[in-house]
N, C-alpha and C. Protein backbone atom coordinates (compact mmCIF):
# COMPACT_ATOMS: atom_id res chain seq x y z
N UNK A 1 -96.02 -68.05 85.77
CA UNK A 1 -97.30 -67.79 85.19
C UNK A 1 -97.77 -66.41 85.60
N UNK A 2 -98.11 -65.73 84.68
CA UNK A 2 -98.38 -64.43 84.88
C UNK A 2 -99.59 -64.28 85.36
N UNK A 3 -100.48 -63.15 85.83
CA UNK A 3 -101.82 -63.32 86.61
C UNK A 3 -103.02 -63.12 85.20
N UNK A 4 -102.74 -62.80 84.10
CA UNK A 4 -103.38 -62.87 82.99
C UNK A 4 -103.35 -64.59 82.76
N UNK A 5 -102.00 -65.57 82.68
CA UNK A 5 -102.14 -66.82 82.06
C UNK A 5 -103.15 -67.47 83.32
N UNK A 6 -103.28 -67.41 84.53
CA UNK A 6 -103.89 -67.78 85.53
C UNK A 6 -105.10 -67.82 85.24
N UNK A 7 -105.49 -66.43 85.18
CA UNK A 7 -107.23 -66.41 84.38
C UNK A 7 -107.74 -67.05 83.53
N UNK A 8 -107.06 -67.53 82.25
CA UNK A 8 -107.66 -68.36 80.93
C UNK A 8 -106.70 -69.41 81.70
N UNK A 9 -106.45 -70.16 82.44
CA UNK A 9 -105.60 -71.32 82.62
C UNK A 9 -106.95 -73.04 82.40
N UNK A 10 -106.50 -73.53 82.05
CA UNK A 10 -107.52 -74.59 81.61
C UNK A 10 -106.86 -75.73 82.39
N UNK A 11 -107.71 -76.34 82.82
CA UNK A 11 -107.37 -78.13 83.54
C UNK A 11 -106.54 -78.60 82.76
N UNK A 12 -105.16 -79.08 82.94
CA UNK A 12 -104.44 -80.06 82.17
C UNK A 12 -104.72 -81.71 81.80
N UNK A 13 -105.91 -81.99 82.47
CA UNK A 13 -106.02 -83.49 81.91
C UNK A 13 -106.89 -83.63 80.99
N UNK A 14 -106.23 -84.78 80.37
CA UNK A 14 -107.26 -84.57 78.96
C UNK A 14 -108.44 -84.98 79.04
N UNK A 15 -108.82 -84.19 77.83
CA UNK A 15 -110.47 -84.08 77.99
C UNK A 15 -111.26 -82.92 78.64
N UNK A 16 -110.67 -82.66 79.82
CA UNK A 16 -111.16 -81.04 80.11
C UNK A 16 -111.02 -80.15 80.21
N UNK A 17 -112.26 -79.12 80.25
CA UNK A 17 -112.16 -77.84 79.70
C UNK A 17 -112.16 -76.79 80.61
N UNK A 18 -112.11 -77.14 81.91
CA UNK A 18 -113.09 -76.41 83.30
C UNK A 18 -111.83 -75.65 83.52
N UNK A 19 -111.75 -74.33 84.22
CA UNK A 19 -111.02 -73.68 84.57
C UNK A 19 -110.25 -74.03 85.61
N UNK A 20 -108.93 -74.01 85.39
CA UNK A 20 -107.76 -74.72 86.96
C UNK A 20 -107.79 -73.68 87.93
N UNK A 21 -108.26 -74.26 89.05
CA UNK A 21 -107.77 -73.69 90.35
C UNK A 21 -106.62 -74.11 90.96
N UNK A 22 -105.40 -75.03 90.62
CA UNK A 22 -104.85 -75.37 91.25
C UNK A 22 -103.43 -75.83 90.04
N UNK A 23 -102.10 -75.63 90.48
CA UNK A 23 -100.76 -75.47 90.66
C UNK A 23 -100.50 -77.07 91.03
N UNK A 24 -99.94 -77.76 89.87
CA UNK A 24 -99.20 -78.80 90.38
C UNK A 24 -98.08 -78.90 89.89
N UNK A 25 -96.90 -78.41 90.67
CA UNK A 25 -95.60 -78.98 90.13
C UNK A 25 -94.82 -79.99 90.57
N UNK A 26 -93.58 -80.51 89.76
CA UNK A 26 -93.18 -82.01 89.75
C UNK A 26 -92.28 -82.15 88.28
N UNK A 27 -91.69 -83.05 88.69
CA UNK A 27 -90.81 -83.23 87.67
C UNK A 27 -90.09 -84.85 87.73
N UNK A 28 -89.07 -85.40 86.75
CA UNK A 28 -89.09 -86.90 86.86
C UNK A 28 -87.50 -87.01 86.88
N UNK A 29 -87.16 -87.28 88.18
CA UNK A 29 -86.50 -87.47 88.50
C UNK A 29 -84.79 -88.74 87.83
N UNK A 30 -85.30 -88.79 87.16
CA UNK A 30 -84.68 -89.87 86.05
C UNK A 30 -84.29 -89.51 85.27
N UNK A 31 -85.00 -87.98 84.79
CA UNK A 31 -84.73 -87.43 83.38
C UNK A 31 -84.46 -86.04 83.67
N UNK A 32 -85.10 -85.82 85.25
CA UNK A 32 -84.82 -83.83 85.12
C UNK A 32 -83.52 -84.19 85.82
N UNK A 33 -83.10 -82.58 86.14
CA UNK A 33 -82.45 -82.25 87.21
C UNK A 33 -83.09 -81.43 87.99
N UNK A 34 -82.62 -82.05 89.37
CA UNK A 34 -83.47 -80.98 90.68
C UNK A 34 -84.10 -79.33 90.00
N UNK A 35 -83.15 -78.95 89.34
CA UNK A 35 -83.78 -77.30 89.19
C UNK A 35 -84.87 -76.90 87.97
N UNK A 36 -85.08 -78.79 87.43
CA UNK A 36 -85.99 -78.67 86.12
C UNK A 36 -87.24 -79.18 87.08
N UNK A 37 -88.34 -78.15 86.90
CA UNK A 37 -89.58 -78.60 87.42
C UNK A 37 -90.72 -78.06 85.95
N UNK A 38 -91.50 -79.43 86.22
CA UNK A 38 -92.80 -78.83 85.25
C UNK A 38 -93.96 -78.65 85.88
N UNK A 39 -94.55 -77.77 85.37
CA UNK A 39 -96.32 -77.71 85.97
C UNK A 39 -97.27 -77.94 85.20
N UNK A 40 -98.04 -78.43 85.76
CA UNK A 40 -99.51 -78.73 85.27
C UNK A 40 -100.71 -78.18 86.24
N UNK A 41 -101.95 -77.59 85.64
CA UNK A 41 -102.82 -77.03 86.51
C UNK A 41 -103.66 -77.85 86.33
N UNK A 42 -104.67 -77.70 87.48
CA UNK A 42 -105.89 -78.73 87.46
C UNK A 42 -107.02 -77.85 87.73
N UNK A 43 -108.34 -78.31 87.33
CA UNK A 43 -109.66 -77.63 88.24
C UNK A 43 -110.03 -78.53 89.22
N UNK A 44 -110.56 -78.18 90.41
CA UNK A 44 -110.90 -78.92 91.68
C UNK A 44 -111.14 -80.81 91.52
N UNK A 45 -112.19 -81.27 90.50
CA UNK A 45 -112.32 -82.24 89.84
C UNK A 45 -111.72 -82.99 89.76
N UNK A 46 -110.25 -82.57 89.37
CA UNK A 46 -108.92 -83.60 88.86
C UNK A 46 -107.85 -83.73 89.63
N UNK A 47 -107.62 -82.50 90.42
CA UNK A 47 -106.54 -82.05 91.35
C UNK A 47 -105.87 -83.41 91.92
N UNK A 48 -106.72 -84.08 92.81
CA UNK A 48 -106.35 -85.14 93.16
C UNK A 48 -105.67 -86.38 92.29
N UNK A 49 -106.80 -86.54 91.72
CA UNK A 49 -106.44 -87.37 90.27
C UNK A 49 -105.14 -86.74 89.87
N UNK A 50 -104.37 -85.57 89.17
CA UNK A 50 -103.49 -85.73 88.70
C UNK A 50 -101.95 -85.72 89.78
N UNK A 51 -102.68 -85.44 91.30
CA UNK A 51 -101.77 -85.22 91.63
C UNK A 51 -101.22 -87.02 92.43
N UNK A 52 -102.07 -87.94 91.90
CA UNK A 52 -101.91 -88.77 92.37
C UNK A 52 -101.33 -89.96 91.17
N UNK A 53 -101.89 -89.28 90.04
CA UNK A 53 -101.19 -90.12 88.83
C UNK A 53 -99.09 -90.04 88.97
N UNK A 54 -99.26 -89.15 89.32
CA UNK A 54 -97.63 -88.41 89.82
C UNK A 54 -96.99 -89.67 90.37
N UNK A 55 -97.45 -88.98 92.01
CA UNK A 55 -97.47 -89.41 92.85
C UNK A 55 -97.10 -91.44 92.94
N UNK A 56 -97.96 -92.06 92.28
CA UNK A 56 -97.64 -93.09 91.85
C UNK A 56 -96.36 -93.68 91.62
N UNK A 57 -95.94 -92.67 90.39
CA UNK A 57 -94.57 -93.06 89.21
C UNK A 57 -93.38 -92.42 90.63
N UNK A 58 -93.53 -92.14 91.71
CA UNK A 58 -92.84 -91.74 92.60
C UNK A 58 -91.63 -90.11 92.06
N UNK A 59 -92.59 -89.59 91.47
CA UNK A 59 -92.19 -88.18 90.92
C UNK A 59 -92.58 -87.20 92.36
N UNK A 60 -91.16 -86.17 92.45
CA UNK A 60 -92.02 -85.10 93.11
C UNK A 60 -92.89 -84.36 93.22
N UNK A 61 -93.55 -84.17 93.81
CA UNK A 61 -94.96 -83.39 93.65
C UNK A 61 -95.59 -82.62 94.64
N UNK A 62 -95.51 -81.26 94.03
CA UNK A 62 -96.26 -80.62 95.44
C UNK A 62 -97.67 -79.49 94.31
N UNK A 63 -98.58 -79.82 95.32
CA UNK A 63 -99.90 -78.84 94.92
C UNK A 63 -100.24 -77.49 95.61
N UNK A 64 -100.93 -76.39 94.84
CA UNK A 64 -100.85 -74.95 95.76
C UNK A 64 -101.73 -74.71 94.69
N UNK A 65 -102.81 -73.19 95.45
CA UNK A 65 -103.63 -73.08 94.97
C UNK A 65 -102.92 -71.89 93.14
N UNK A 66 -103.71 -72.29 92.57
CA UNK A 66 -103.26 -71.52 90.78
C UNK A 66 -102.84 -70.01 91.01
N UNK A 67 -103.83 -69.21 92.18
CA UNK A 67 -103.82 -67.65 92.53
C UNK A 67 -102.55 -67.29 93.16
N UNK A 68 -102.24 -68.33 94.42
CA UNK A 68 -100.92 -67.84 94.78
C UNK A 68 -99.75 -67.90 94.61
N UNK A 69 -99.88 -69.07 93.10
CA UNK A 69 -98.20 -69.13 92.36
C UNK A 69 -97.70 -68.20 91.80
N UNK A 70 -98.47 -66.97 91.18
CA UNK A 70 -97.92 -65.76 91.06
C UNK A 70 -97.45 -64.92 91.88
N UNK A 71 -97.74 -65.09 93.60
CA UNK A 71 -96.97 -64.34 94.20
C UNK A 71 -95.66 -65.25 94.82
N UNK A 72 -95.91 -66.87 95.15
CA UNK A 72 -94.92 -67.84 95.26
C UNK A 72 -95.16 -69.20 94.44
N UNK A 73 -93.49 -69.51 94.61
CA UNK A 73 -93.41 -70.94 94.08
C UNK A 73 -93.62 -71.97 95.09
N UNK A 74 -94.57 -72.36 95.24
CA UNK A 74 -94.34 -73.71 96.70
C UNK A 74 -93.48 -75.20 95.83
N UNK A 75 -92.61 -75.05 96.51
CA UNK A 75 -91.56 -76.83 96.52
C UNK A 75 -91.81 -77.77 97.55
């Protein structure tokens, strides 16, 4: 994600519109392979929430703030 897509980045859960502060990647283990990861961003609000909808289905999942995934990837 480039530091322009960061700026307009929008909450991934549906329904809202609030600006993401936060980096959740994860992927499903059943269907990826280790080097396929997807992301989804959240705003403060949901963070938890989505990172726990994950979390659940026993998918990997790690959270980091939206600003510093452009300088790293946290795994």
């Amino acid at each position: 994600m480039s530091a322009e897509d960061t700026a307009a980045a929008q909450c991934s859960r549906a329904g809202c519109r609030a600006e993401a502060q936060w980096r959740i990647d994860w992927r499903n283990p059943r269907i990826h392979t280790a080097d396929r990861v997807k992301t989804w961003v959240a705003c403060d609000e949901h963070a938890d929430y989505l990172r726990e909808f994950l979390a659940a289905r026993s998918f990997p999942v790690s959270v980091a703030p939206l600003a510093a995934s452009s300088a790293e990837t946290p795994r």
